[in-house]
PDB file of N, CA and C in Angstrom:
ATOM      1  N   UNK A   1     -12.140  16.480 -38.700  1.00  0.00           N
ATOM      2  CA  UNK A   1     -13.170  16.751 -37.718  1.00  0.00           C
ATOM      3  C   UNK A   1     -12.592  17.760 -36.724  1.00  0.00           C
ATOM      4  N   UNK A   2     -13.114  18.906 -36.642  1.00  0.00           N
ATOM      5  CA  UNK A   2     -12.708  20.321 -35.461  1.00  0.00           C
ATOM      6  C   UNK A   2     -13.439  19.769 -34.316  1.00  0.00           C
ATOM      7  N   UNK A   3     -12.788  19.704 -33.150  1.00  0.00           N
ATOM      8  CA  UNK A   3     -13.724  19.339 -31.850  1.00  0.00           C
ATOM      9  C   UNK A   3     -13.457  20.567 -31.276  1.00  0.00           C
ATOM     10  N   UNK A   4     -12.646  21.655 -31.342  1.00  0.00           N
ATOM     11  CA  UNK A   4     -12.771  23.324 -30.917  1.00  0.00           C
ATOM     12  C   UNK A   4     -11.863  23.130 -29.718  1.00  0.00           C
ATOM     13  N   UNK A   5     -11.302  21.669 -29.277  1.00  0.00           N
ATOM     14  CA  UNK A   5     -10.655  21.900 -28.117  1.00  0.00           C
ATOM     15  C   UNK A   5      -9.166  21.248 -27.685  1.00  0.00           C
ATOM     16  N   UNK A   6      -8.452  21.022 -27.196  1.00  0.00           N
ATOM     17  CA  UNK A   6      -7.416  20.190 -27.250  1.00  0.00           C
ATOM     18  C   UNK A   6      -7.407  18.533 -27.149  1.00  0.00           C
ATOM     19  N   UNK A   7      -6.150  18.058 -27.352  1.00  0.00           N
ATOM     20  CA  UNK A   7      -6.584  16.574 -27.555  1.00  0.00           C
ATOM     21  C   UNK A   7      -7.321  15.866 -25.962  1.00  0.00           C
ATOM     22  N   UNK A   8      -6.128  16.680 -25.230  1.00  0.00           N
ATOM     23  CA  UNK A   8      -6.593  16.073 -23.783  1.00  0.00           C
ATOM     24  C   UNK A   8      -7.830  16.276 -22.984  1.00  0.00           C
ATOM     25  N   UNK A   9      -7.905  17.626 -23.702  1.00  0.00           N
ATOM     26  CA  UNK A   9      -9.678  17.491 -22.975  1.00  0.00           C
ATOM     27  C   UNK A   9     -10.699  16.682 -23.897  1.00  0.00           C
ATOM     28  N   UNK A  10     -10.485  16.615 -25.251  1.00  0.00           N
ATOM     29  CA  UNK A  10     -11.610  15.291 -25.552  1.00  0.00           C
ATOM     30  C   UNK A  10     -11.243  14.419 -25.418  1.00  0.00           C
ATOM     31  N   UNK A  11      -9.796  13.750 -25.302  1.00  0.00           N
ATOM     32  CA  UNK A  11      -9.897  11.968 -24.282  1.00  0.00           C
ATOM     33  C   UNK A  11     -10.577  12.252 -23.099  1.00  0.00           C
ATOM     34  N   UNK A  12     -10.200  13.140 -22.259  1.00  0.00           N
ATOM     35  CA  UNK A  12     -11.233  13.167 -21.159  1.00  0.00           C
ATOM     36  C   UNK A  12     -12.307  13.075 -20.849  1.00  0.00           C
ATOM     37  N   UNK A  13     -13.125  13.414 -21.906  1.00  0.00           N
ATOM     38  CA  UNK A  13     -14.824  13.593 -22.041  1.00  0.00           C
ATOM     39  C   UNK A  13     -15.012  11.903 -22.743  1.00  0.00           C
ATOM     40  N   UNK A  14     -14.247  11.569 -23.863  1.00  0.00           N
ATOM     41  CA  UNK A  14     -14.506  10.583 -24.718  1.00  0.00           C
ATOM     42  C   UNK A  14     -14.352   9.373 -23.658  1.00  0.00           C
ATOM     43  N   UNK A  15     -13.276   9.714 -22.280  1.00  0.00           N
ATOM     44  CA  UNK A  15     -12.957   8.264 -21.612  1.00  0.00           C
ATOM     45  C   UNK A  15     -13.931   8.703 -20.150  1.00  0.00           C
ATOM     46  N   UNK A  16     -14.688   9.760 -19.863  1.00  0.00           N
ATOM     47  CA  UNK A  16     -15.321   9.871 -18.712  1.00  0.00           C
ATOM     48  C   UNK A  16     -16.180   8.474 -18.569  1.00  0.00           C
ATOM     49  N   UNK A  17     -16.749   7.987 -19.391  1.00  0.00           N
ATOM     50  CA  UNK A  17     -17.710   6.794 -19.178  1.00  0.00           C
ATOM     51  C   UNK A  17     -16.903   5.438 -19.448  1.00  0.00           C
ATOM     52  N   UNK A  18     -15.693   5.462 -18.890  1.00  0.00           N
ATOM     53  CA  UNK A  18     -15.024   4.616 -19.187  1.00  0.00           C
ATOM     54  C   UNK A  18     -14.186   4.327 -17.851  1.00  0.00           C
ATOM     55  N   UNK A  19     -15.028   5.328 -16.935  1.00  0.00           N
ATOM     56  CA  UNK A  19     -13.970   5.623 -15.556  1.00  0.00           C
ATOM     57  C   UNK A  19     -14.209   4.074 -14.941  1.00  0.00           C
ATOM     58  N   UNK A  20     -13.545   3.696 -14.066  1.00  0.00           N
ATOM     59  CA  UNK A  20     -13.587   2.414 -13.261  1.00  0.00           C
ATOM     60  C   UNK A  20     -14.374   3.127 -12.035  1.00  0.00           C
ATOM     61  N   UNK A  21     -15.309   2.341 -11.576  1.00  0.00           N
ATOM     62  CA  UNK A  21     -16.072   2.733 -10.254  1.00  0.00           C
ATOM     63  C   UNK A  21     -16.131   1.544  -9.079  1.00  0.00           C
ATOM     64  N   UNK A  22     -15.453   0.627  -9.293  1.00  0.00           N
ATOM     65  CA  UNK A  22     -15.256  -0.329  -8.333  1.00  0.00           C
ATOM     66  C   UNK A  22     -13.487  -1.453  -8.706  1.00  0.00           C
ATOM     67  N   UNK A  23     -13.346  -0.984  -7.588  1.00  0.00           N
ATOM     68  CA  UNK A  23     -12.276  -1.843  -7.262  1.00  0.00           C
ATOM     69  C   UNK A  23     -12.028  -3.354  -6.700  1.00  0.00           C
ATOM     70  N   UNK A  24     -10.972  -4.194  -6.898  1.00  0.00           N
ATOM     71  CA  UNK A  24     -10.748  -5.271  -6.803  1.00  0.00           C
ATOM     72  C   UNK A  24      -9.746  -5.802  -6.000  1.00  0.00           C
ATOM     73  N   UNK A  25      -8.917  -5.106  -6.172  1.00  0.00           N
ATOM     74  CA  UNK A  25      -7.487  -5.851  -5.384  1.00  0.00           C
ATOM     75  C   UNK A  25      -6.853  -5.130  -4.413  1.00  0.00           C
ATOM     76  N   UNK A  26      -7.007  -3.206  -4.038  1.00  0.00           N
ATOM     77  CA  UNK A  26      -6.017  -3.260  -3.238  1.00  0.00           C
ATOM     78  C   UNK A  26      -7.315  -2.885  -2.057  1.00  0.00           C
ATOM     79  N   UNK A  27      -6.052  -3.139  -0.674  1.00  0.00           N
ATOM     80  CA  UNK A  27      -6.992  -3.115   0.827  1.00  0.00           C
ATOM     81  C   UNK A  27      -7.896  -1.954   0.753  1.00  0.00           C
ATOM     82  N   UNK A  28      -8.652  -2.122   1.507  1.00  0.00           N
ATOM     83  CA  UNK A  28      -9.481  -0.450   1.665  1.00  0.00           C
ATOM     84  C   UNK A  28      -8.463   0.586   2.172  1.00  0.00           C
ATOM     85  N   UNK A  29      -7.656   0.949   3.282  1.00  0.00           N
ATOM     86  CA  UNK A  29      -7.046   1.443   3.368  1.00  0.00           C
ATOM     87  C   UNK A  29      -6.119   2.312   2.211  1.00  0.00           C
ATOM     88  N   UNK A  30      -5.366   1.364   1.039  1.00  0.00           N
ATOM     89  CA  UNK A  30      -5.047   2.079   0.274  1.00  0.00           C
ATOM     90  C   UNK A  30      -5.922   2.460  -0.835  1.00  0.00           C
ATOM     91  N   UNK A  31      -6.850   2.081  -1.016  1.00  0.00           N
ATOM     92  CA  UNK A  31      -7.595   2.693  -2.146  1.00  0.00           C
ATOM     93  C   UNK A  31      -8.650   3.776  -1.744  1.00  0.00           C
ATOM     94  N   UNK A  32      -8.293   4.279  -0.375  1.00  0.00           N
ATOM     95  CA  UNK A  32      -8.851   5.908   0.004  1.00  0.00           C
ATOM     96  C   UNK A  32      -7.999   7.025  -0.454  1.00  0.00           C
ATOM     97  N   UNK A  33      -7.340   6.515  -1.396  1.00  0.00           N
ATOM     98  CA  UNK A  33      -6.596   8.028  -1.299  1.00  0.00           C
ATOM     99  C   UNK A  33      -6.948   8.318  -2.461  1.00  0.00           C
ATOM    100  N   UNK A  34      -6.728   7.422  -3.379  1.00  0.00           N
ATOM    101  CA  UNK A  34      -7.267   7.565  -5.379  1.00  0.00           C
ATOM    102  C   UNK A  34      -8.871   8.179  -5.365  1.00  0.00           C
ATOM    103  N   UNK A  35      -9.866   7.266  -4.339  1.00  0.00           N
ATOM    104  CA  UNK A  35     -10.878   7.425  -4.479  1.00  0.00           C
ATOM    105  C   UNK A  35     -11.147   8.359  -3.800  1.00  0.00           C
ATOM    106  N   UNK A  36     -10.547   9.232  -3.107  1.00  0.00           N
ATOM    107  CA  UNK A  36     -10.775  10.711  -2.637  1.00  0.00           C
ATOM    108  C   UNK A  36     -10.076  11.579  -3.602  1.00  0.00           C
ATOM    109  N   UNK A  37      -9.044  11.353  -4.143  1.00  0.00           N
ATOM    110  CA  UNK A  37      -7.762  12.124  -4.671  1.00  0.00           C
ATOM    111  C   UNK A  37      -8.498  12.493  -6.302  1.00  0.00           C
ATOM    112  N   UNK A  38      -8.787  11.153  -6.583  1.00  0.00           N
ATOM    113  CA  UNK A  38      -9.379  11.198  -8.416  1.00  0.00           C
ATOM    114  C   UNK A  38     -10.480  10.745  -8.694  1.00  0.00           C
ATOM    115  N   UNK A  39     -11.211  10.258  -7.927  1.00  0.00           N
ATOM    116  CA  UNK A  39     -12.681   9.758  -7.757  1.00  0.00           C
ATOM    117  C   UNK A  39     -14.150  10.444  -7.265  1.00  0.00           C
ATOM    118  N   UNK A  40     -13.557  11.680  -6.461  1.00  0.00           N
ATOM    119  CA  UNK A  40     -14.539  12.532  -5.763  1.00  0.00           C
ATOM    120  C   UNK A  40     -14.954  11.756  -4.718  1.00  0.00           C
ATOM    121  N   UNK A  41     -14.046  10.786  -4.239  1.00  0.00           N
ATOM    122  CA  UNK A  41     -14.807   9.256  -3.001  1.00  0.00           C
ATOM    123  C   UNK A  41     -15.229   8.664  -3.683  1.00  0.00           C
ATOM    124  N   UNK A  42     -15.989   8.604  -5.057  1.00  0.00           N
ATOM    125  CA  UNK A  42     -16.503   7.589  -5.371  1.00  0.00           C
ATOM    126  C   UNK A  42     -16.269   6.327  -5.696  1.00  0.00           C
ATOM    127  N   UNK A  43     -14.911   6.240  -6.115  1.00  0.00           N
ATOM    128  CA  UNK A  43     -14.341   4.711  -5.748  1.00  0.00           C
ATOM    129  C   UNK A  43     -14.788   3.462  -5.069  1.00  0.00           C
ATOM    130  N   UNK A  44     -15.171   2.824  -5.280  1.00  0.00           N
ATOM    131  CA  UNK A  44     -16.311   1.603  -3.902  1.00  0.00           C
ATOM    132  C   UNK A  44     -14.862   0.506  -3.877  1.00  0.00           C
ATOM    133  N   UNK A  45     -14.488   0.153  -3.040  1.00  0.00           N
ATOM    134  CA  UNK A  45     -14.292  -1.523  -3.031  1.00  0.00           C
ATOM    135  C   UNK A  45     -15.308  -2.121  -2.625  1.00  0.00           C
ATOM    136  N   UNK A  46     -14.882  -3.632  -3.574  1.00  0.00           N
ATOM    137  CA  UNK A  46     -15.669  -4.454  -3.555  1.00  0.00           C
ATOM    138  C   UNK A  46     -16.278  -5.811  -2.364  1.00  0.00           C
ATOM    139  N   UNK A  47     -17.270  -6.218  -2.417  1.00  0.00           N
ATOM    140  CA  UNK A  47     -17.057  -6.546  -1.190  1.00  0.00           C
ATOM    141  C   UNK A  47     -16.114  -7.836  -0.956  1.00  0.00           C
ATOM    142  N   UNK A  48     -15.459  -8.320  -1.888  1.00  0.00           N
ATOM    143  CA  UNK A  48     -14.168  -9.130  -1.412  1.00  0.00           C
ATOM    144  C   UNK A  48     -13.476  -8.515  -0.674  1.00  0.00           C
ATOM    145  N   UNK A  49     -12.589  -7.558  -1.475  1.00  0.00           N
ATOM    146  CA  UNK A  49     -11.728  -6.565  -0.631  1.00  0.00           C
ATOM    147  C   UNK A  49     -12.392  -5.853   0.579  1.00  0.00           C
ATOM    148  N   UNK A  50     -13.526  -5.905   1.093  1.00  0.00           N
ATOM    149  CA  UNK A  50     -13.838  -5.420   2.103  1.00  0.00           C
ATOM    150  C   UNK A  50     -13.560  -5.770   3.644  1.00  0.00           C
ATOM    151  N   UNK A  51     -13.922  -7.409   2.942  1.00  0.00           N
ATOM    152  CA  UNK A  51     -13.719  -8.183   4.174  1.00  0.00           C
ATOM    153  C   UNK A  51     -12.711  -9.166   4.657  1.00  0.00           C
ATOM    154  N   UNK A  52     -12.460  -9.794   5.657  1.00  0.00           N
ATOM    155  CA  UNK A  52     -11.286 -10.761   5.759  1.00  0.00           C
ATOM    156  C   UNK A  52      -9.749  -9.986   5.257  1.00  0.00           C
ATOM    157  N   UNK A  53      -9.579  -8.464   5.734  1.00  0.00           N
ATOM    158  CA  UNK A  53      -8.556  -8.586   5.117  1.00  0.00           C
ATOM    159  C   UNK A  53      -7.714  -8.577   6.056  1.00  0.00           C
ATOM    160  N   UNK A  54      -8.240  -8.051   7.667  1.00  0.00           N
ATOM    161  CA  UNK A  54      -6.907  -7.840   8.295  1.00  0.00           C
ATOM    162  C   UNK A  54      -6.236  -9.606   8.676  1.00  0.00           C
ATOM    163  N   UNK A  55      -4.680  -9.061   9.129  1.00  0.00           N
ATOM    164  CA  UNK A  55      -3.921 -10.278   9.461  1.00  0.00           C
ATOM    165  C   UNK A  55      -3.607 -10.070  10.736  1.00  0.00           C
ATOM    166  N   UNK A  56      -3.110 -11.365  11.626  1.00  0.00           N
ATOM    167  CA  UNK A  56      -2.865 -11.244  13.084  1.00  0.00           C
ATOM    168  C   UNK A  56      -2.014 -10.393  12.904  1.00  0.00           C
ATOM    169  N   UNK A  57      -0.710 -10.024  12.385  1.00  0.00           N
ATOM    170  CA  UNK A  57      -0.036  -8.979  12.317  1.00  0.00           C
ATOM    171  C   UNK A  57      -0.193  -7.657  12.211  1.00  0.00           C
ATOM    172  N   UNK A  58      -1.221  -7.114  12.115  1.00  0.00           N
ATOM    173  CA  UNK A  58      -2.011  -5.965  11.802  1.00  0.00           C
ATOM    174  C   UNK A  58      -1.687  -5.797  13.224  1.00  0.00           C
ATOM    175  N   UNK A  59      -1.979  -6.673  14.449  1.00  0.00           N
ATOM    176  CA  UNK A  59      -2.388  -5.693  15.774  1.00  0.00           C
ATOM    177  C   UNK A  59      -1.330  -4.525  15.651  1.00  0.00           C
ATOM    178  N   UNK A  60       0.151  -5.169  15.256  1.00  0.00           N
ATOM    179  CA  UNK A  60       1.398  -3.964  15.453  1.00  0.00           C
ATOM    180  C   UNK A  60       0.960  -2.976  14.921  1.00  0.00           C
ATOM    181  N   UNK A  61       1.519  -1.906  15.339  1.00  0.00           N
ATOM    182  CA  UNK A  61       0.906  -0.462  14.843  1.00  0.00           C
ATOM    183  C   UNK A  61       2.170  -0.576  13.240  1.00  0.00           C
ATOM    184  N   UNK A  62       2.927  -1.196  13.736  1.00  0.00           N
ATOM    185  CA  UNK A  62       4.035  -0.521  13.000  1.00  0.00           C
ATOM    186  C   UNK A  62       3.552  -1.878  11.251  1.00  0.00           C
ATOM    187  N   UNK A  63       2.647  -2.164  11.516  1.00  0.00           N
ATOM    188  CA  UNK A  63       2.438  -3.605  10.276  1.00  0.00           C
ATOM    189  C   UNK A  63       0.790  -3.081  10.188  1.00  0.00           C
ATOM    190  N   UNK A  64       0.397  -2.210  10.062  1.00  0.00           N
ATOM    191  CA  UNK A  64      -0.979  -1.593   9.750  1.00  0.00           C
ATOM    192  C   UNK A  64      -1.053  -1.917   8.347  1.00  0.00           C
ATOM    193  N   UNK A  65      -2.415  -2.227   7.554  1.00  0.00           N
ATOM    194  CA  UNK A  65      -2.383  -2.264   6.247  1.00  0.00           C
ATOM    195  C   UNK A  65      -1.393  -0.748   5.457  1.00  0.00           C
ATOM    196  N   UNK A  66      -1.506   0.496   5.525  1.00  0.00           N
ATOM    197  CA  UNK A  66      -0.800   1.294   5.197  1.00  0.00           C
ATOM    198  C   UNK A  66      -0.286   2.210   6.215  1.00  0.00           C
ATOM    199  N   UNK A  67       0.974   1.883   6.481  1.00  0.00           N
ATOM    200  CA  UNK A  67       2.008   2.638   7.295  1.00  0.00           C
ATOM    201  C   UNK A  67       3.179   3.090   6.071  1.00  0.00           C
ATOM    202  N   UNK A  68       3.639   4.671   6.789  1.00  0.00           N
ATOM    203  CA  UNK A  68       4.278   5.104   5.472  1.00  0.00           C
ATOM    204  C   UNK A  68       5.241   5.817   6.723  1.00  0.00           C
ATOM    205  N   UNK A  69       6.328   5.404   6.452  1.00  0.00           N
ATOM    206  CA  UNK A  69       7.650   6.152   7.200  1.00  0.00           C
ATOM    207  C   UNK A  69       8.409   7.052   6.320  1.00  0.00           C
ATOM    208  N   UNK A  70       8.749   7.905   7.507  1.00  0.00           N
ATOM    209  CA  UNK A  70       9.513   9.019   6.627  1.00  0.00           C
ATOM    210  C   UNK A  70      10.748   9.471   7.717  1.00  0.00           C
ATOM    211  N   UNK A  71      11.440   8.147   6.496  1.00  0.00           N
ATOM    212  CA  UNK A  71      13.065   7.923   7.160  1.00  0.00           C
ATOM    213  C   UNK A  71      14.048   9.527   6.874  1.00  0.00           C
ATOM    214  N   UNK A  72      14.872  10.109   7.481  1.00  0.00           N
ATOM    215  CA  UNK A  72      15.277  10.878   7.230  1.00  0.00           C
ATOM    216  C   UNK A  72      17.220  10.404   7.250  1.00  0.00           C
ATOM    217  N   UNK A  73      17.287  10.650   6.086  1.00  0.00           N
ATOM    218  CA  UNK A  73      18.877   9.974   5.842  1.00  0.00           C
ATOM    219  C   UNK A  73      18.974  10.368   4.210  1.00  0.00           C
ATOM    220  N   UNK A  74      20.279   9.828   4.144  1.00  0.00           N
ATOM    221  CA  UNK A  74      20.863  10.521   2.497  1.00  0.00           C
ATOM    222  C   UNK A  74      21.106   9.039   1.405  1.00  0.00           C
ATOM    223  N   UNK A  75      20.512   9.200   0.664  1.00  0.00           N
ATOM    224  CA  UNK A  75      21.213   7.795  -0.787  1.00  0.00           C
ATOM    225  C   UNK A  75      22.746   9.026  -1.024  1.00  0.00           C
ATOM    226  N   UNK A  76      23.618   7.768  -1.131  1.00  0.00           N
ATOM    227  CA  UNK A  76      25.001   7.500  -1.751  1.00  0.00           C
ATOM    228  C   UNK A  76      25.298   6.592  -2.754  1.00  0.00           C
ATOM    229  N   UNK A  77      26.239   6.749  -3.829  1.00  0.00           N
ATOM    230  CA  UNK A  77      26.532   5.989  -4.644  1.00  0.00           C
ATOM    231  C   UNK A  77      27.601   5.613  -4.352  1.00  0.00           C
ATOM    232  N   UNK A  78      27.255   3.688  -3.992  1.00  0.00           N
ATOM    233  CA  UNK A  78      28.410   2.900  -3.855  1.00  0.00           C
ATOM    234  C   UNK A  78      28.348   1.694  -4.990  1.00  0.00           C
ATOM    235  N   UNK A  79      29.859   1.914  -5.618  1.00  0.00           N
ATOM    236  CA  UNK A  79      30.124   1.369  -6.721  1.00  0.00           C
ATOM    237  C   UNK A  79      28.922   1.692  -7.306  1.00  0.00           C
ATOM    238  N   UNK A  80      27.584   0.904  -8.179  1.00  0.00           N
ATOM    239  CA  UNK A  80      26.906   1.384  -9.466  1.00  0.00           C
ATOM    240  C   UNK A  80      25.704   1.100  -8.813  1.00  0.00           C
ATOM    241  N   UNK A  81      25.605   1.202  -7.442  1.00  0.00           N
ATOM    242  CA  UNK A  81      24.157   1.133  -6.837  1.00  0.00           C
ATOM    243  C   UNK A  81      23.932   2.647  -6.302  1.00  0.00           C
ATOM    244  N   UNK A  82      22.411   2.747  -5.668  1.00  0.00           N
ATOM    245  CA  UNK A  82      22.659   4.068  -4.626  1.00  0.00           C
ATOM    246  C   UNK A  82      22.320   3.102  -3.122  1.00  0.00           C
ATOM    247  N   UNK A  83      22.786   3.594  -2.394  1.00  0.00           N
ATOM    248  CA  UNK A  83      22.320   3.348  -0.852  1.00  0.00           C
ATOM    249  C   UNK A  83      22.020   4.248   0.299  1.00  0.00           C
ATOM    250  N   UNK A  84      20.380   4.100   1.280  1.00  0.00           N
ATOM    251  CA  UNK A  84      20.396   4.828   2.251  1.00  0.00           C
ATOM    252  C   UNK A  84      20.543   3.901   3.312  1.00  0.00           C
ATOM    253  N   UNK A  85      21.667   4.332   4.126  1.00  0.00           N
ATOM    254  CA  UNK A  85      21.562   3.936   5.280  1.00  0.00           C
ATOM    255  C   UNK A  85      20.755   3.115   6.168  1.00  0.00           C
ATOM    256  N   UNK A  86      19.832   4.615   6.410  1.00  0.00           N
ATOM    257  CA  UNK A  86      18.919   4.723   7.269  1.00  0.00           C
ATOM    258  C   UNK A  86      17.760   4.060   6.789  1.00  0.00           C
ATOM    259  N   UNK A  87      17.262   3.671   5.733  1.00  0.00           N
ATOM    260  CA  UNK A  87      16.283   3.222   5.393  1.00  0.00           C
ATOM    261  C   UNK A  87      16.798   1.725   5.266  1.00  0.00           C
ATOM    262  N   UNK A  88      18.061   1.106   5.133  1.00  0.00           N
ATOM    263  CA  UNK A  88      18.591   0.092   5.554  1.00  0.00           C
ATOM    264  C   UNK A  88      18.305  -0.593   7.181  1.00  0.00           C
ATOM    265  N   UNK A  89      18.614   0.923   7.978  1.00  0.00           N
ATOM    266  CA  UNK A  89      18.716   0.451   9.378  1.00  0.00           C
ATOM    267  C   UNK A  89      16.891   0.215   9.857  1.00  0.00           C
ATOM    268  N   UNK A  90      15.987   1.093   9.314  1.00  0.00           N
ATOM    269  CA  UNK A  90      14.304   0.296   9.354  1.00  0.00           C
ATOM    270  C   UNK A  90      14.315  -0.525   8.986  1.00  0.00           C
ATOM    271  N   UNK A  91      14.732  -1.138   7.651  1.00  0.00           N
ATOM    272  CA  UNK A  91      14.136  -2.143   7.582  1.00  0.00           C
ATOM    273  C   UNK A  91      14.850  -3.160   8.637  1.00  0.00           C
ATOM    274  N   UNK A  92      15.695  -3.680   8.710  1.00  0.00           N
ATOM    275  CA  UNK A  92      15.939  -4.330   9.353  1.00  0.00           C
ATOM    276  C   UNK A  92      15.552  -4.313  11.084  1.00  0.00           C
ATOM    277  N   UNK A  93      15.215  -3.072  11.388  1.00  0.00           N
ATOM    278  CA  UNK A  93      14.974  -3.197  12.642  1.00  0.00           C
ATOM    279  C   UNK A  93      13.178  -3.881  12.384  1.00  0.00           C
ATOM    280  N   UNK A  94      12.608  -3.299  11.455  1.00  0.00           N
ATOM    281  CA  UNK A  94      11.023  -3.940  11.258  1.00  0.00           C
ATOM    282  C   UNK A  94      11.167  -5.472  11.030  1.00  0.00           C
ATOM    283  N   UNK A  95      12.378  -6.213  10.237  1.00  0.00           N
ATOM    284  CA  UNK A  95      12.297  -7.518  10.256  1.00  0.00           C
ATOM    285  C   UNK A  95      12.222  -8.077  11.655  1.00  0.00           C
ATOM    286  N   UNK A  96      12.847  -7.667  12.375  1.00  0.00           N
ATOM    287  CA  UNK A  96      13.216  -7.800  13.652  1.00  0.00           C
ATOM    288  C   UNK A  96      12.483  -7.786  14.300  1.00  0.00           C
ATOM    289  N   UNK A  97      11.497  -6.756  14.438  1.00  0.00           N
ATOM    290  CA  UNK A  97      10.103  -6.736  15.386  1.00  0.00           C
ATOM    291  C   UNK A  97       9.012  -7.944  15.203  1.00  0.00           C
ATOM    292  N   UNK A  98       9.093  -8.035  13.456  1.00  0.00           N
ATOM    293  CA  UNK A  98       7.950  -9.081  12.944  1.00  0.00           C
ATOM    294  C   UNK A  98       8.880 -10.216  13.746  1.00  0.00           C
ATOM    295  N   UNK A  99      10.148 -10.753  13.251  1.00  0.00           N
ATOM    296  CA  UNK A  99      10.698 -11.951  13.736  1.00  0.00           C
ATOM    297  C   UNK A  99      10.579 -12.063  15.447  1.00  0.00           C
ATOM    298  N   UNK A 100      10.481 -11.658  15.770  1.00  0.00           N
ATOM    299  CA  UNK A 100      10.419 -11.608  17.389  1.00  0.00           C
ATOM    300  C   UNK A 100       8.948 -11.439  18.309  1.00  0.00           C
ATOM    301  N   UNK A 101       7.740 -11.399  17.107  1.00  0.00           N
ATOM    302  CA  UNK A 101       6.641 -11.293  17.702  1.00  0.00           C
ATOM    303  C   UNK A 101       5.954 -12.876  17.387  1.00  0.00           C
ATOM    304  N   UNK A 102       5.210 -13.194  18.621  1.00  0.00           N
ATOM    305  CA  UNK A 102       5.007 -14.253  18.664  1.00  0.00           C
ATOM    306  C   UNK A 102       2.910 -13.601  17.930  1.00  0.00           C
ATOM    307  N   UNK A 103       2.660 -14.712  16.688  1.00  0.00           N
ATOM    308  CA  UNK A 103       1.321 -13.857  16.035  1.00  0.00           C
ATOM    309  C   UNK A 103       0.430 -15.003  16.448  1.00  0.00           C
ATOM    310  N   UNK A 104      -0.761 -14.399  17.088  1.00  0.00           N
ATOM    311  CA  UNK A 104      -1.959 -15.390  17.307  1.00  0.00           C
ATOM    312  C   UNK A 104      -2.911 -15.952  16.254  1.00  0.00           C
ATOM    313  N   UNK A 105      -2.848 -17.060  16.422  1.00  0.00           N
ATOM    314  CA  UNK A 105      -3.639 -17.912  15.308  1.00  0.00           C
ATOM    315  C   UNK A 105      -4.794 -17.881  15.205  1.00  0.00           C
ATOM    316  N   UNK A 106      -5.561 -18.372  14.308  1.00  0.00           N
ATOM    317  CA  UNK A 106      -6.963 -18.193  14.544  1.00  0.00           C
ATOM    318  C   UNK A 106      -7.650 -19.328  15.320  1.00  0.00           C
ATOM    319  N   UNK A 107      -6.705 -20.610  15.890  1.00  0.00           N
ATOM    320  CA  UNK A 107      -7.368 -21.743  16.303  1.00  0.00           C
ATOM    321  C   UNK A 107      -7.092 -21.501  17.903  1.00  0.00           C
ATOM    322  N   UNK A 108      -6.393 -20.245  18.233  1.00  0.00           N
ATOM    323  CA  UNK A 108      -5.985 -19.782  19.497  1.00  0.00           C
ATOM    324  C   UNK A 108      -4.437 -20.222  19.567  1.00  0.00           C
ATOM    325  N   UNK A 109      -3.558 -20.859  19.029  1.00  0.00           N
ATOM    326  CA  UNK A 109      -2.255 -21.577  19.007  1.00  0.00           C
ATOM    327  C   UNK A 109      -1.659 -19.896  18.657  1.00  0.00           C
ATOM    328  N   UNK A 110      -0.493 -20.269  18.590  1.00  0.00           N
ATOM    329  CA  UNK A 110       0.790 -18.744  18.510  1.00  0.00           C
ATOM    330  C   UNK A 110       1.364 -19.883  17.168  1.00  0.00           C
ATOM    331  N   UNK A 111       1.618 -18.728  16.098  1.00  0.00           N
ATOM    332  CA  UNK A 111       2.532 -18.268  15.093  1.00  0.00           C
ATOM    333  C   UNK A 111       4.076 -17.871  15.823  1.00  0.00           C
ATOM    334  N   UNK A 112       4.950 -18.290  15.636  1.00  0.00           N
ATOM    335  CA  UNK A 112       6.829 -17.739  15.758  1.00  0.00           C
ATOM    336  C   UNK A 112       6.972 -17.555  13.930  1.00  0.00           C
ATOM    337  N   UNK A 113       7.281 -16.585  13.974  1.00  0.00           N
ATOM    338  CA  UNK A 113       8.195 -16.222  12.530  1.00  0.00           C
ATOM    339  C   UNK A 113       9.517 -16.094  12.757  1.00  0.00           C
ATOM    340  N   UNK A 114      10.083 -17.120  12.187  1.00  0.00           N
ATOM    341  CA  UNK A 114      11.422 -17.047  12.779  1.00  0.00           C
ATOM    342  C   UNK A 114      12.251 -17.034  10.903  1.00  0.00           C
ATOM    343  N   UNK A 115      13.610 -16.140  11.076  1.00  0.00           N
ATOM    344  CA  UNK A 115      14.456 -15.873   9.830  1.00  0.00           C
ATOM    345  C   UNK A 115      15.433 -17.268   9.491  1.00  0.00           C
ATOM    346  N   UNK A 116      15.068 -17.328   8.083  1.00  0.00           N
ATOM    347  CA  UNK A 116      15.880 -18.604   7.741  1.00  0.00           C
ATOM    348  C   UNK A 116      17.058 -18.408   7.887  1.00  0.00           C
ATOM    349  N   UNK A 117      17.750 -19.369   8.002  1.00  0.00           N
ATOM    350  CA  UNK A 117      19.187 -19.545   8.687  1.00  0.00           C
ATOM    351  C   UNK A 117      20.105 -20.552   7.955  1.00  0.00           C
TER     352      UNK A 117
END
């Protein structure tokens, strides 16, 4: 059978009606970027994922559903791992912020997240 064109453009045509148009699992936040990026927007979440998703922790700016840091530091190879630093020294300073914030409940009571010991 000659289809006159390459393989990848007839999976493309053959899987266009095969596209996914609603989503399930990730927050709205991250599923704006696919559904702008490869969707034309059309991407929907659903209305599970729509609602109930934020957490008392959200108020922090720095615990937003998608926050994306851009640590500036070098990976090294020690013994048969690599390691950055600096992306060592965030995280731990972010454990730190979460562990030290007292999170409001929904019955009005305070949440302590405190690190096992």
């Amino acid at each position: 059978m000659a289809w006159g064109c390459c393989l990848c453009t007839t999976a493309s045509r053959l899987l266009a009606a095969a596209c996914v148009w609603r989503q399930y699992r990730a927050h709205p936040a991250l599923s704006a970027f696919p559904s702008r990026r490869f969707y034309d927007g059309q991407l929907l979440d659903s209305e599970e994922v729509k609602h109930n998703r934020e957490q008392p922790f959200h108020l922090l700016s720095i615990f937003r559903p998608l926050v994306v840091y851009d640590v500036h530091g070098s990976n090294e190879l020690r013994s048969s791992s690599w390691c950055n630093e600096a992306e060592a020294t965030l995280a731990i300073n972010l454990l730190h912020a979460l562990a030290h914030w007292e999170c409001p409940a929904k019955d009005g009571t305070a949440i302590k997240v405190l690190p096992s010991r």
